[in-house]
PDB file of N, CA and C in Angstrom:
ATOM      1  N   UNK A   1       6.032   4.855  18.461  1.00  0.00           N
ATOM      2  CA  UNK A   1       7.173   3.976  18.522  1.00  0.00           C
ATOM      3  C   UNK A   1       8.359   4.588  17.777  1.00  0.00           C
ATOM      4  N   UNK A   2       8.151   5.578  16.313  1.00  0.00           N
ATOM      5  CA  UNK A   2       9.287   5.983  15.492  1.00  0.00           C
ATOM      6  C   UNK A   2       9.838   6.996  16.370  1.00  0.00           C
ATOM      7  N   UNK A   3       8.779   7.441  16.973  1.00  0.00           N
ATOM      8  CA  UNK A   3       9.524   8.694  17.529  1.00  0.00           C
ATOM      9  C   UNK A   3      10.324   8.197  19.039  1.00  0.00           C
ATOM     10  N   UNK A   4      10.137   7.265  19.983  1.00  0.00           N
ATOM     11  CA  UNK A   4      10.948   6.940  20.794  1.00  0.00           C
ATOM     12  C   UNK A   4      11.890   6.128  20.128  1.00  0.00           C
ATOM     13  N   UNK A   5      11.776   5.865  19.050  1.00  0.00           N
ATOM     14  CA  UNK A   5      13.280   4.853  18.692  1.00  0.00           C
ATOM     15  C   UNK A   5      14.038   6.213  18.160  1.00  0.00           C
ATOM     16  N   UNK A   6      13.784   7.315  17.791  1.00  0.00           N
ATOM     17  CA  UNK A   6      14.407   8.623  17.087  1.00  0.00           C
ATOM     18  C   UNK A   6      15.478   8.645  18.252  1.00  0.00           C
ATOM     19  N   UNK A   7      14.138   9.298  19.401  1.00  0.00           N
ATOM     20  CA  UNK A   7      15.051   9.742  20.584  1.00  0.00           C
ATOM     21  C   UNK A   7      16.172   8.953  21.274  1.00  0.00           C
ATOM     22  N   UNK A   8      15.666   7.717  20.854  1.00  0.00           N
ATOM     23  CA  UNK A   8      17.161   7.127  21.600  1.00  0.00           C
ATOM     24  C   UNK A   8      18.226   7.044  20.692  1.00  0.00           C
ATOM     25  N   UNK A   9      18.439   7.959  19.920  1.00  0.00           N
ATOM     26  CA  UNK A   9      19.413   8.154  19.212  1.00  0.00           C
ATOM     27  C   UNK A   9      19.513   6.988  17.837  1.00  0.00           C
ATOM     28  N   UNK A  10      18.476   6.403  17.104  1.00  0.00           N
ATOM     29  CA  UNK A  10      18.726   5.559  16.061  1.00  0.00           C
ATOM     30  C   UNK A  10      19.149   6.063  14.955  1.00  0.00           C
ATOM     31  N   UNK A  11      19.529   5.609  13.645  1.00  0.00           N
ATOM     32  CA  UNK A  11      19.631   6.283  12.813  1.00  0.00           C
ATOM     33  C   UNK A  11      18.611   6.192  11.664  1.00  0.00           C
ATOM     34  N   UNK A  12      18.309   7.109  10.774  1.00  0.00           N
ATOM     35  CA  UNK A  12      17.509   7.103   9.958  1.00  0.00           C
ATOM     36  C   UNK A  12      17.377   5.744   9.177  1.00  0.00           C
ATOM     37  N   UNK A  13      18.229   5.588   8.771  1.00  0.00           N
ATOM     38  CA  UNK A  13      18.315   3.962   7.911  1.00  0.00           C
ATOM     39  C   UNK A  13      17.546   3.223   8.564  1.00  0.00           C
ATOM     40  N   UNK A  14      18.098   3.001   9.757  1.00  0.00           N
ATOM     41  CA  UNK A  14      17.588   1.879  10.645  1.00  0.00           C
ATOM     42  C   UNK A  14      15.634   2.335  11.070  1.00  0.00           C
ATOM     43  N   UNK A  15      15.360   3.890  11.335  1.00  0.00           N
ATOM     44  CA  UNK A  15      13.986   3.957  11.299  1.00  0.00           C
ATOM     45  C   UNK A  15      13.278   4.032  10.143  1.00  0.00           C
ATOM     46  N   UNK A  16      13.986   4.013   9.052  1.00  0.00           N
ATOM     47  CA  UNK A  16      13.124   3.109   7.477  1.00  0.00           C
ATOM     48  C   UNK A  16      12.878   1.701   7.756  1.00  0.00           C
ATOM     49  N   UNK A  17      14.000   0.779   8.428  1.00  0.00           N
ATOM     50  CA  UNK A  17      13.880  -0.289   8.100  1.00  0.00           C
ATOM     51  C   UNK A  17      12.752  -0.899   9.118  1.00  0.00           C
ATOM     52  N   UNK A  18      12.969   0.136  10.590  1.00  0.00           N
ATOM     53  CA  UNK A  18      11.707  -0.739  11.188  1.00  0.00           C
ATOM     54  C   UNK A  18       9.972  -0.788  10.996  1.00  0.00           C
ATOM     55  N   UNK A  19      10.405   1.236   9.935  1.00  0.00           N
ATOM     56  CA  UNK A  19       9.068   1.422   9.344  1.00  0.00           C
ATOM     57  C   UNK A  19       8.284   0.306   8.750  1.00  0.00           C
ATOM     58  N   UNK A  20       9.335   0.020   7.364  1.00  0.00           N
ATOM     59  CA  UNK A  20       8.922  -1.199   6.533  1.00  0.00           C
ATOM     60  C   UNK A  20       8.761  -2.116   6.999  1.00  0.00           C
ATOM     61  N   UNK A  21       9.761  -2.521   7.984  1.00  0.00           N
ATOM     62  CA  UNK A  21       9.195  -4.263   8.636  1.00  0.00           C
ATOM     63  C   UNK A  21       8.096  -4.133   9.513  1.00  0.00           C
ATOM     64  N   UNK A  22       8.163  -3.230  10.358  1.00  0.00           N
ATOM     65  CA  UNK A  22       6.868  -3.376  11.221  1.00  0.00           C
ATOM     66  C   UNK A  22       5.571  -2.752  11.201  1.00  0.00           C
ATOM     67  N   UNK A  23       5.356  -1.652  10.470  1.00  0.00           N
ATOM     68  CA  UNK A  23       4.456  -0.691  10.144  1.00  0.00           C
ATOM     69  C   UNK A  23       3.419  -1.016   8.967  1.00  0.00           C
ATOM     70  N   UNK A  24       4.589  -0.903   8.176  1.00  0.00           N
ATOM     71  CA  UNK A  24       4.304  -1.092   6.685  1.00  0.00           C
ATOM     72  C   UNK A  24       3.297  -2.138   6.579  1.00  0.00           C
ATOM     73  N   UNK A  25       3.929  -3.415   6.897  1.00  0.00           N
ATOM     74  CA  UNK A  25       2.834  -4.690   6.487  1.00  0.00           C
ATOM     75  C   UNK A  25       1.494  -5.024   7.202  1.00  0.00           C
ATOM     76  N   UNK A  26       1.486  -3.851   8.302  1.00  0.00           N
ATOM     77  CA  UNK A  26      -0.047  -4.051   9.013  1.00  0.00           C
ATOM     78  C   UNK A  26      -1.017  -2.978   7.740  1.00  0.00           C
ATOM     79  N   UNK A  27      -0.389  -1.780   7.537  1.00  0.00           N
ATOM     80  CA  UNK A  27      -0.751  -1.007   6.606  1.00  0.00           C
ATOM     81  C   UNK A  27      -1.734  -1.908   5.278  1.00  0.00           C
ATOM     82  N   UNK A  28      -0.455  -3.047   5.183  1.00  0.00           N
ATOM     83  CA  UNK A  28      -1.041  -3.669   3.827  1.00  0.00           C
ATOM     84  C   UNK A  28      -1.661  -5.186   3.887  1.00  0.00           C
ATOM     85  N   UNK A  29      -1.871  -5.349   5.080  1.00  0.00           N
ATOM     86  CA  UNK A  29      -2.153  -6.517   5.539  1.00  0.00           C
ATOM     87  C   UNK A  29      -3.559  -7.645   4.324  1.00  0.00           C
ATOM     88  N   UNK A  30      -3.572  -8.434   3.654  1.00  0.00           N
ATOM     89  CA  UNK A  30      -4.561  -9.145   3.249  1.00  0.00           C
ATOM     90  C   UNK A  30      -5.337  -7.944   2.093  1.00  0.00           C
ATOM     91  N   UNK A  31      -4.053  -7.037   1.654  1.00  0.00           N
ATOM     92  CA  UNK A  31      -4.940  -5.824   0.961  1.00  0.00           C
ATOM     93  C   UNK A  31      -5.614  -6.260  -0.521  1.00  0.00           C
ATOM     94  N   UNK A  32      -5.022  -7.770  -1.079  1.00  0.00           N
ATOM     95  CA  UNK A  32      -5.497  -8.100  -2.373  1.00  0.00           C
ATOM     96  C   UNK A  32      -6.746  -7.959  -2.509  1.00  0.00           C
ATOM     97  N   UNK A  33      -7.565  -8.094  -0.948  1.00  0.00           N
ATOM     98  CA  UNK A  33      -9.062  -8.539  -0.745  1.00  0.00           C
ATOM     99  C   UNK A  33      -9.286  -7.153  -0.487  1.00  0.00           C
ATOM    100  N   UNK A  34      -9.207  -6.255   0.067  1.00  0.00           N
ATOM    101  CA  UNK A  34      -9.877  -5.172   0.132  1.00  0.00           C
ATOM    102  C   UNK A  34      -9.403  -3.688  -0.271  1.00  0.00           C
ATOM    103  N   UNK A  35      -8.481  -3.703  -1.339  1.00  0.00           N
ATOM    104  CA  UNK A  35      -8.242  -2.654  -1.742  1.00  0.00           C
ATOM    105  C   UNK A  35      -8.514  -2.089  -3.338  1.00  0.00           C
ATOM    106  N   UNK A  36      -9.373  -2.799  -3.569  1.00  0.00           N
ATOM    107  CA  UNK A  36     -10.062  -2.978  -4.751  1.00  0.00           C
ATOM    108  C   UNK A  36     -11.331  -2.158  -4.732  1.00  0.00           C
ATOM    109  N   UNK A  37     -12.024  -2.557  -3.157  1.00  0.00           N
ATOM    110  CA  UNK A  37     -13.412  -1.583  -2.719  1.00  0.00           C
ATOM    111  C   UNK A  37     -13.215  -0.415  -1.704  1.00  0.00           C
ATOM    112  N   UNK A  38     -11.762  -0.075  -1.562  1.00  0.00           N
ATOM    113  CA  UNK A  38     -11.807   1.116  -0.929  1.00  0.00           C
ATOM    114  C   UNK A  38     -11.960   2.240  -0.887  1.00  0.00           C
ATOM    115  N   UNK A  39     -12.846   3.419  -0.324  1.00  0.00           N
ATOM    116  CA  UNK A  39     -13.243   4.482  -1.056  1.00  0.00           C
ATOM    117  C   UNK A  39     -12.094   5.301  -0.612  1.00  0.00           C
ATOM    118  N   UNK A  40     -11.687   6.379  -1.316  1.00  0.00           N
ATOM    119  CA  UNK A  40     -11.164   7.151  -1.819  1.00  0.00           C
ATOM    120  C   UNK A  40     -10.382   7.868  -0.151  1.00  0.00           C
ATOM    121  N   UNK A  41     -11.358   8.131   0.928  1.00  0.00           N
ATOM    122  CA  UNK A  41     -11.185   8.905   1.902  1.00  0.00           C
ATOM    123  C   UNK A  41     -10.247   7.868   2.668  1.00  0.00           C
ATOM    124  N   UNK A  42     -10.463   6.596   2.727  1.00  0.00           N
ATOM    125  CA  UNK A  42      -9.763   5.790   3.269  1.00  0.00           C
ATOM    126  C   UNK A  42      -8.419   5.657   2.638  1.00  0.00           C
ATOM    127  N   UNK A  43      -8.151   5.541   1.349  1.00  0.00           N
ATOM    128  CA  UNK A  43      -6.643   5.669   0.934  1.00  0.00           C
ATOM    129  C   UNK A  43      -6.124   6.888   1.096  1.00  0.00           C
ATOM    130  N   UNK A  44      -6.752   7.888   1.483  1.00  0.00           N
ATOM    131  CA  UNK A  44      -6.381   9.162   1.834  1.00  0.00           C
ATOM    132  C   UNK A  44      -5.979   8.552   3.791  1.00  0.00           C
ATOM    133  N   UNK A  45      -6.972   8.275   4.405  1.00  0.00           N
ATOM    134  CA  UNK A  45      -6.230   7.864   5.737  1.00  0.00           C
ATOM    135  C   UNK A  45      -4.666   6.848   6.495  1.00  0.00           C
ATOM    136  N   UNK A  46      -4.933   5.850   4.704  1.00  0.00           N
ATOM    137  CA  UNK A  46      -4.090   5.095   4.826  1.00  0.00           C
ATOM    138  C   UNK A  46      -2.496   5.769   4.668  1.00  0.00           C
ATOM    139  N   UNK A  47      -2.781   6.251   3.451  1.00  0.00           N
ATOM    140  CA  UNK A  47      -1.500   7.174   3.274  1.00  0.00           C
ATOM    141  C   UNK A  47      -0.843   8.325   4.289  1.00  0.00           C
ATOM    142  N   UNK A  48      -1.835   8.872   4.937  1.00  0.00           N
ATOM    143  CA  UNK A  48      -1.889   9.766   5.899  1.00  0.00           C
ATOM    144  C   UNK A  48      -0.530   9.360   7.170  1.00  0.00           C
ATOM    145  N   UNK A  49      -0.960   7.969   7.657  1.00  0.00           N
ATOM    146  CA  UNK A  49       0.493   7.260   8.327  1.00  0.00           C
ATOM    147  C   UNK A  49       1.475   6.836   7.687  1.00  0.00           C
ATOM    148  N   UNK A  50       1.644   6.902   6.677  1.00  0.00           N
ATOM    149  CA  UNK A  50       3.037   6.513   5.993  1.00  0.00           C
ATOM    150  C   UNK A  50       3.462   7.838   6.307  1.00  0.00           C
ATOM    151  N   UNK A  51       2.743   8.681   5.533  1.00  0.00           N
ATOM    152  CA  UNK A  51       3.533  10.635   5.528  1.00  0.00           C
ATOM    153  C   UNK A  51       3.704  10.537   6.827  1.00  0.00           C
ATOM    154  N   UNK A  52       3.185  10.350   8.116  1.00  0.00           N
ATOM    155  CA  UNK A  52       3.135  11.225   9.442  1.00  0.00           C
ATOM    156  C   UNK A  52       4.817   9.972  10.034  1.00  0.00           C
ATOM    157  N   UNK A  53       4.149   8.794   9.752  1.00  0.00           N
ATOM    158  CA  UNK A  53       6.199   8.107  10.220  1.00  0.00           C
ATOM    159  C   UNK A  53       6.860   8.288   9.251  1.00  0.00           C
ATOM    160  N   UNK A  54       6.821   8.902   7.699  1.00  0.00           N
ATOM    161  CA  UNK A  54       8.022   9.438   7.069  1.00  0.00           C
ATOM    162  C   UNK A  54       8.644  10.504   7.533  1.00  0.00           C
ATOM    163  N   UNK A  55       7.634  11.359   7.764  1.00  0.00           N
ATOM    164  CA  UNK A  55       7.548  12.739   8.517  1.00  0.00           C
ATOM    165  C   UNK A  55       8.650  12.830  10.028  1.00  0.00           C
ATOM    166  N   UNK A  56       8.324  12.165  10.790  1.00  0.00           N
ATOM    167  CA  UNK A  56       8.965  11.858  11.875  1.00  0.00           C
ATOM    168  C   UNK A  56      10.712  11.589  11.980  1.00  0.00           C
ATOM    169  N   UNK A  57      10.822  10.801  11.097  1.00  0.00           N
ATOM    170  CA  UNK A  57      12.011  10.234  10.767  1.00  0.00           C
ATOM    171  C   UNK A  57      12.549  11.269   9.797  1.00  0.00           C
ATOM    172  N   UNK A  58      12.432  12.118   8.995  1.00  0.00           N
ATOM    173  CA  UNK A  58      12.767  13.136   7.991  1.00  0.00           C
ATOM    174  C   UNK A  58      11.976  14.834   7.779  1.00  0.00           C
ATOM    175  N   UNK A  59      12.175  14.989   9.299  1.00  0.00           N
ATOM    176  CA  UNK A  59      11.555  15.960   9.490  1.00  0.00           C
ATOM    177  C   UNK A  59      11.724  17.218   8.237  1.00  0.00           C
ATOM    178  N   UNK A  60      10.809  18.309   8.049  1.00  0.00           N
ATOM    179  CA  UNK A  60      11.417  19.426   7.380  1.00  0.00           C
ATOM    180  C   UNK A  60      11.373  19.049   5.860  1.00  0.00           C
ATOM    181  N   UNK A  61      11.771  18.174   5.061  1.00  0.00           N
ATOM    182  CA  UNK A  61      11.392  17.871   3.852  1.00  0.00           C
ATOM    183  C   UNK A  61      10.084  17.195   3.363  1.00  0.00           C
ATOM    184  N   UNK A  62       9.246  17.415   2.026  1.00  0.00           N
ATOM    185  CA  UNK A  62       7.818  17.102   1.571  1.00  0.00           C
ATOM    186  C   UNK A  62       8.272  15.376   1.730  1.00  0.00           C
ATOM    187  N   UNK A  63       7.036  15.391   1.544  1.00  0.00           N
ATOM    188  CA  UNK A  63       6.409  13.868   1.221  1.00  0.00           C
ATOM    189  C   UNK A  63       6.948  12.701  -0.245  1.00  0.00           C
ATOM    190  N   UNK A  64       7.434  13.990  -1.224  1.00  0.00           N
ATOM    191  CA  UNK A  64       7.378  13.078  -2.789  1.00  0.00           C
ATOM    192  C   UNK A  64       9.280  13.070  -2.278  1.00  0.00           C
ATOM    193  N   UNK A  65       9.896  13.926  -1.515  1.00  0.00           N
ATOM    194  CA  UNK A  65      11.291  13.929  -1.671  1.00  0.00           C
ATOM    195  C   UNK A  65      11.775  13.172  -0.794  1.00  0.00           C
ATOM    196  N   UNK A  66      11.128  12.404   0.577  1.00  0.00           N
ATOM    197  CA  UNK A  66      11.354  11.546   1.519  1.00  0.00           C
ATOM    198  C   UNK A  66      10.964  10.213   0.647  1.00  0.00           C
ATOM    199  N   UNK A  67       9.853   9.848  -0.118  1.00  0.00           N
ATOM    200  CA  UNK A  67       9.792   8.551  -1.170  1.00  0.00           C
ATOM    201  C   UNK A  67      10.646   8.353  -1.835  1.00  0.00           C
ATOM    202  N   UNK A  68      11.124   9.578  -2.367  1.00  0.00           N
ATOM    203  CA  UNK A  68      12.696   9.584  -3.786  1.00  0.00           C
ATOM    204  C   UNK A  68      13.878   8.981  -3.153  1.00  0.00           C
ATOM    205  N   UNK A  69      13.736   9.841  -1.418  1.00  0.00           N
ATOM    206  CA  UNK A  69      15.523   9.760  -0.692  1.00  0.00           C
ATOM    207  C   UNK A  69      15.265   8.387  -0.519  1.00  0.00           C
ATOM    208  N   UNK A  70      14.654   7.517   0.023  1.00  0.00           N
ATOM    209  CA  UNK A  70      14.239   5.982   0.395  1.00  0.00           C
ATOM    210  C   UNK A  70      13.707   4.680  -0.132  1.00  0.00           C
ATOM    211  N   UNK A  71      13.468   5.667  -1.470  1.00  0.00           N
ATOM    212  CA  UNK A  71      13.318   4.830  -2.513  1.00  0.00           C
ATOM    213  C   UNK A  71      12.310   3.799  -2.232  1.00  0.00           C
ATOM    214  N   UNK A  72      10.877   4.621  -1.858  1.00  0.00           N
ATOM    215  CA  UNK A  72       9.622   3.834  -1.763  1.00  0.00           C
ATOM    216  C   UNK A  72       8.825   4.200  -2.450  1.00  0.00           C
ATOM    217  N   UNK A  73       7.347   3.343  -2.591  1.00  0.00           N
ATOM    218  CA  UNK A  73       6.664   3.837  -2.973  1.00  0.00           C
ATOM    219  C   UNK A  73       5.335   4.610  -2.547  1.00  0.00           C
ATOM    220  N   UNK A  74       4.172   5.303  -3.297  1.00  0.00           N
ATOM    221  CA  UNK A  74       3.062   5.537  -2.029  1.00  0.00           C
ATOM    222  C   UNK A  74       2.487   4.347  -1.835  1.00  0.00           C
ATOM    223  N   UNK A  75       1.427   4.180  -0.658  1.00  0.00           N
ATOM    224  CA  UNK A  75       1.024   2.489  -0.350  1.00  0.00           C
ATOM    225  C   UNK A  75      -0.471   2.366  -1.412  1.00  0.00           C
ATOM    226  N   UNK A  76      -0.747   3.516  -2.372  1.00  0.00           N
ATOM    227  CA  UNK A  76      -1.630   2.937  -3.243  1.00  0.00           C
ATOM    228  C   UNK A  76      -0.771   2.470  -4.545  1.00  0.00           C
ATOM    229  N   UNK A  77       0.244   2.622  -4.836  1.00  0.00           N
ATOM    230  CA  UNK A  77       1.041   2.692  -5.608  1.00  0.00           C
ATOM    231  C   UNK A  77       1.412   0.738  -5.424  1.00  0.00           C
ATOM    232  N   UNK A  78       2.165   0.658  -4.223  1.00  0.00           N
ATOM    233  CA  UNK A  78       2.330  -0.502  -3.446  1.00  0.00           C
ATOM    234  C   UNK A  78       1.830  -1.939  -3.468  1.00  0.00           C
ATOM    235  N   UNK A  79       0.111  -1.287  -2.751  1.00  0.00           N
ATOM    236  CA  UNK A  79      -0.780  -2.151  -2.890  1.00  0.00           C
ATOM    237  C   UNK A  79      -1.014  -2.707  -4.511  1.00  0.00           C
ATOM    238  N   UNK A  80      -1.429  -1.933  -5.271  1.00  0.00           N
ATOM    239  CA  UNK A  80      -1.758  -2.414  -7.098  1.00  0.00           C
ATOM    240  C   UNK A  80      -0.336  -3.273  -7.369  1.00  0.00           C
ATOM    241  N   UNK A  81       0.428  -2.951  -6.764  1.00  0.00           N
ATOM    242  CA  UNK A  81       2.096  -4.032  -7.310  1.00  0.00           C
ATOM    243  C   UNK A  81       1.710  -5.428  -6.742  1.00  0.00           C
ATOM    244  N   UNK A  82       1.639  -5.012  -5.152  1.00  0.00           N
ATOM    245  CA  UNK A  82       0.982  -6.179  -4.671  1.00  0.00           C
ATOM    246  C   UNK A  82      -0.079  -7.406  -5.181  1.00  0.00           C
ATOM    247  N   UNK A  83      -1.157  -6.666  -5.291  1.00  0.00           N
ATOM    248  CA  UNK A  83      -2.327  -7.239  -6.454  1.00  0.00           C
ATOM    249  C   UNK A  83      -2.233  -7.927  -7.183  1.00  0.00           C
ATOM    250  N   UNK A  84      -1.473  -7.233  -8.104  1.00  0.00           N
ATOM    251  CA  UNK A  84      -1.031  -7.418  -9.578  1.00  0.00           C
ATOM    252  C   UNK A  84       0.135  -8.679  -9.445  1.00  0.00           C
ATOM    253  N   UNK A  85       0.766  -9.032  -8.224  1.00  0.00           N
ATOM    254  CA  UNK A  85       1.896 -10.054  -8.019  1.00  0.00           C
ATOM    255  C   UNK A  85       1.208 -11.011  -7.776  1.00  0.00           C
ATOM    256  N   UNK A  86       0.174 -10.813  -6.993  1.00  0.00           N
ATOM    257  CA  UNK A  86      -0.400 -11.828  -5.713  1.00  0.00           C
ATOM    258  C   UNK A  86      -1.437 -12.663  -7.070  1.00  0.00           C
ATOM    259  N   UNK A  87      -2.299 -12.210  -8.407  1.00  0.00           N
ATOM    260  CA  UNK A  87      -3.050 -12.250  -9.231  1.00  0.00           C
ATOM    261  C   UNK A  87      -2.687 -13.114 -10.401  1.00  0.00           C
ATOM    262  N   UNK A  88      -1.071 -12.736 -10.790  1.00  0.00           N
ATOM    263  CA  UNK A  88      -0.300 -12.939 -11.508  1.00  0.00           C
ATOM    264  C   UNK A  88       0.072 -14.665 -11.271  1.00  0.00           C
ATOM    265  N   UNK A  89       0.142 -14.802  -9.530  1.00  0.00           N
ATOM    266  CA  UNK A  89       0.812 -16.168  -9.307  1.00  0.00           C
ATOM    267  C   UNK A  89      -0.341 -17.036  -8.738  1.00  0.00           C
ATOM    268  N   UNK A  90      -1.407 -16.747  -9.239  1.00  0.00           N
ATOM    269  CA  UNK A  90      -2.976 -17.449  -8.939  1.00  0.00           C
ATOM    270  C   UNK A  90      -3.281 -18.056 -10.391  1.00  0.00           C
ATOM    271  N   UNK A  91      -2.676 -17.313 -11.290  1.00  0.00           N
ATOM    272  CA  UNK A  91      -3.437 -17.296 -12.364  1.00  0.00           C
ATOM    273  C   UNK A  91      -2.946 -18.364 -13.865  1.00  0.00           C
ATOM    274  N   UNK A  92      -3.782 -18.823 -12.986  1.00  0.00           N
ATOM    275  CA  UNK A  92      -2.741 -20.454 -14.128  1.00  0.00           C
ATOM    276  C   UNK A  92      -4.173 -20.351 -15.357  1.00  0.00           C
ATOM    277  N   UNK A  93      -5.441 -20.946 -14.759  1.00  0.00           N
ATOM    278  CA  UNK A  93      -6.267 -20.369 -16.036  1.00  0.00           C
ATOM    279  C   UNK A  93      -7.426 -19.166 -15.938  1.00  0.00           C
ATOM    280  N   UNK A  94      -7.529 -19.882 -17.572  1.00  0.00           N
ATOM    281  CA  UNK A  94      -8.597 -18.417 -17.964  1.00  0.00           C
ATOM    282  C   UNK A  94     -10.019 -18.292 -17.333  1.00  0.00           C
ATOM    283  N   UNK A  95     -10.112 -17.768 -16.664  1.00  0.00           N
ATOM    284  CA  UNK A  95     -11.610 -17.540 -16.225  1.00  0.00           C
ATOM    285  C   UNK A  95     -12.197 -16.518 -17.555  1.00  0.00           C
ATOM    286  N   UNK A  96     -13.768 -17.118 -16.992  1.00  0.00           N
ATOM    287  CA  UNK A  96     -14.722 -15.858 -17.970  1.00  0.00           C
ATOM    288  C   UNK A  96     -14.823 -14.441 -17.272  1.00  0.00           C
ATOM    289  N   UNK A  97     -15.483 -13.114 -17.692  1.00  0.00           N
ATOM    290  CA  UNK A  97     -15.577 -12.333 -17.304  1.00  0.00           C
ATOM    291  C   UNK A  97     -16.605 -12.208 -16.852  1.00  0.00           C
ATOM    292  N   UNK A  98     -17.245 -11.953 -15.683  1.00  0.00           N
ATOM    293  CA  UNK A  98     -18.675 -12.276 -15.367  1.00  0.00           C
ATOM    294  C   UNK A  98     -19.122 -10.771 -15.656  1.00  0.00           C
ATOM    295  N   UNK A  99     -20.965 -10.466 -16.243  1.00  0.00           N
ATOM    296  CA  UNK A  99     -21.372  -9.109 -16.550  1.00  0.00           C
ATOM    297  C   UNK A  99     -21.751  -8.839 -15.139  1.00  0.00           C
ATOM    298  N   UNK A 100     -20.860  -7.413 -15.033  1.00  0.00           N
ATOM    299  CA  UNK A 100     -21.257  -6.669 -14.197  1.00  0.00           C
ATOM    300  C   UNK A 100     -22.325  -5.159 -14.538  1.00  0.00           C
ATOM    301  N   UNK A 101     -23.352  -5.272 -13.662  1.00  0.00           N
ATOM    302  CA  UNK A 101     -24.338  -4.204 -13.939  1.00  0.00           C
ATOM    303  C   UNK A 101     -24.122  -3.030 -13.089  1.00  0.00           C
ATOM    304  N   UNK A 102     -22.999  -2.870 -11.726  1.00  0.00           N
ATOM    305  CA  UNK A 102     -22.861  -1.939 -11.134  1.00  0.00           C
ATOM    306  C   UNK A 102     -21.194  -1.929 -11.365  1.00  0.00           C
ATOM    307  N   UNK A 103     -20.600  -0.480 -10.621  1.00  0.00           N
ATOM    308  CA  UNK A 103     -19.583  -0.104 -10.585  1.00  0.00           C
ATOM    309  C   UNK A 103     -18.778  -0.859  -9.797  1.00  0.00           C
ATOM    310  N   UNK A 104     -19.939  -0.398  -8.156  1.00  0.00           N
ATOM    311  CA  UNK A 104     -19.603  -1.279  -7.185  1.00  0.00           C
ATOM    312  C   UNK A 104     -19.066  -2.724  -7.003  1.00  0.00           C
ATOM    313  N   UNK A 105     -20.114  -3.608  -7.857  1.00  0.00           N
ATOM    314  CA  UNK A 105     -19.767  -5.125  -7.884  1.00  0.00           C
ATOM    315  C   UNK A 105     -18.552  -5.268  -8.779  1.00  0.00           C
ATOM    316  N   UNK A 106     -18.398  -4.595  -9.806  1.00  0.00           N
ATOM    317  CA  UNK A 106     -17.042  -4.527 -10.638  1.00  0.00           C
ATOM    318  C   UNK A 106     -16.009  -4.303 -10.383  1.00  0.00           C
ATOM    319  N   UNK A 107     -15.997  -3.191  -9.090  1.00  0.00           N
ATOM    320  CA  UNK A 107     -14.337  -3.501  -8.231  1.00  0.00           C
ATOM    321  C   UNK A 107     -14.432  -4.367  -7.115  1.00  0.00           C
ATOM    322  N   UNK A 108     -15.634  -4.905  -6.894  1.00  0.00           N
ATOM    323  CA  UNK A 108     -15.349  -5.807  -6.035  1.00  0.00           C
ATOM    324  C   UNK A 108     -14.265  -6.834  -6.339  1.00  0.00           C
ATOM    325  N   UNK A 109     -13.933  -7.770  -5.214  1.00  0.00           N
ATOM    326  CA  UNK A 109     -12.180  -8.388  -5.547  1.00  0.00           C
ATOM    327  C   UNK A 109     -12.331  -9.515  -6.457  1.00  0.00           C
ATOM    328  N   UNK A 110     -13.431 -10.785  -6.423  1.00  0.00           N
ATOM    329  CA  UNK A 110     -12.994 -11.155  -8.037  1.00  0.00           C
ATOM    330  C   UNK A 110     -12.947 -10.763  -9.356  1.00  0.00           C
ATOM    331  N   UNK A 111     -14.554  -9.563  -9.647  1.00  0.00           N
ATOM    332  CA  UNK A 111     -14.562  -9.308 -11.123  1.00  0.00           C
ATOM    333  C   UNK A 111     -13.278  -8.020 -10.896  1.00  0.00           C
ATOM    334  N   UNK A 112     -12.873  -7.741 -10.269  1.00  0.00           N
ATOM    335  CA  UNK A 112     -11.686  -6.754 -10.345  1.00  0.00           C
ATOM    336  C   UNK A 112     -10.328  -7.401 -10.710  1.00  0.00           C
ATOM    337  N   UNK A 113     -10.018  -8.455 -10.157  1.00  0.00           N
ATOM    338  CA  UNK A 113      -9.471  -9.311 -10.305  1.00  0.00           C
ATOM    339  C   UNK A 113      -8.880 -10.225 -11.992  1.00  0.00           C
ATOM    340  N   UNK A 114     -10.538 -10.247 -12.347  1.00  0.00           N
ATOM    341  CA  UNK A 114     -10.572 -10.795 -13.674  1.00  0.00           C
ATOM    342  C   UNK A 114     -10.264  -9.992 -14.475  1.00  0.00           C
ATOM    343  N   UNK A 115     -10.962  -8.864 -14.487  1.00  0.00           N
ATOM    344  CA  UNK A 115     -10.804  -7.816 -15.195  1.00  0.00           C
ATOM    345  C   UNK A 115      -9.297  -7.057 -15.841  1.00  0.00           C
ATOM    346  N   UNK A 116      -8.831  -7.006 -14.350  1.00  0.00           N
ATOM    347  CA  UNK A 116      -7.212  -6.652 -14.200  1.00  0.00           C
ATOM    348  C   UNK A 116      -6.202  -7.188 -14.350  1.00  0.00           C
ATOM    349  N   UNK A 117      -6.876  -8.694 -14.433  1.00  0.00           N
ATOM    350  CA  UNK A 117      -5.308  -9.239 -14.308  1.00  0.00           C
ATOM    351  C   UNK A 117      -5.095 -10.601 -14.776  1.00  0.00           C
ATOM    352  N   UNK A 118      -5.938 -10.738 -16.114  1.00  0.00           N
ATOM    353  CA  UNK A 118      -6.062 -11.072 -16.813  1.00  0.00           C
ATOM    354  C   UNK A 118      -5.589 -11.027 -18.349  1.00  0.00           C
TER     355      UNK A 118
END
């Protein structure tokens, strides 16, 4: 889609803005719940389409200097803001910390939750 809106002559501004409105939020869709247990290869895939429609739209320059010119962030970067907002305005009281005996169950999304943002 970035690249036929390129060709019909859009301008860069305008293919940031449809990035972010239309791209972006499928990217991060309901991520409070599952980006807590995501392994490592997958935030590597996720990120992978941000670079490839930054890429598109700003051909020829890296990845950290197209975030600087547009003043975004990466979407793991993103997501934890997200989290951390979405956690923040849940959080009227104190929950306990429940013992966790694995790693796994500990980032899972409530004790991650408690843990973090608390």
């Amino acid at each position: 889609m970035l690249y036929q809106l390129k060709r019909a002559g859009i301008t860069q501004k305008d293919l940031v803005s449809v990035y972010v409105s239309v791209v972006r939020p499928v990217l991060e869709y309901v991520c409070p719940v599952w980006h807590t247990n995501l392994p490592q290869c997958l935030f590597d895939n996720i990120e992978v389409i941000q670079k490839r429609a930054l890429k598109c739209i700003f051909p020829g320059l890296g990845y950290a200097e197209i975030l600087r010119r547009v003043n975004l962030d990466t979407l793991n970067i993103r997501r934890d803001s997200i989290c951390q907002k979405y956690f923040d305005k849940i959080q009227q009281n104190v929950y306990p910390l429940p013992v966790t005996k694995t790693n796994r169950f500990r980032n899972s999304f409530i004790p991650w939750a408690l843990y973090n943002c608390q």
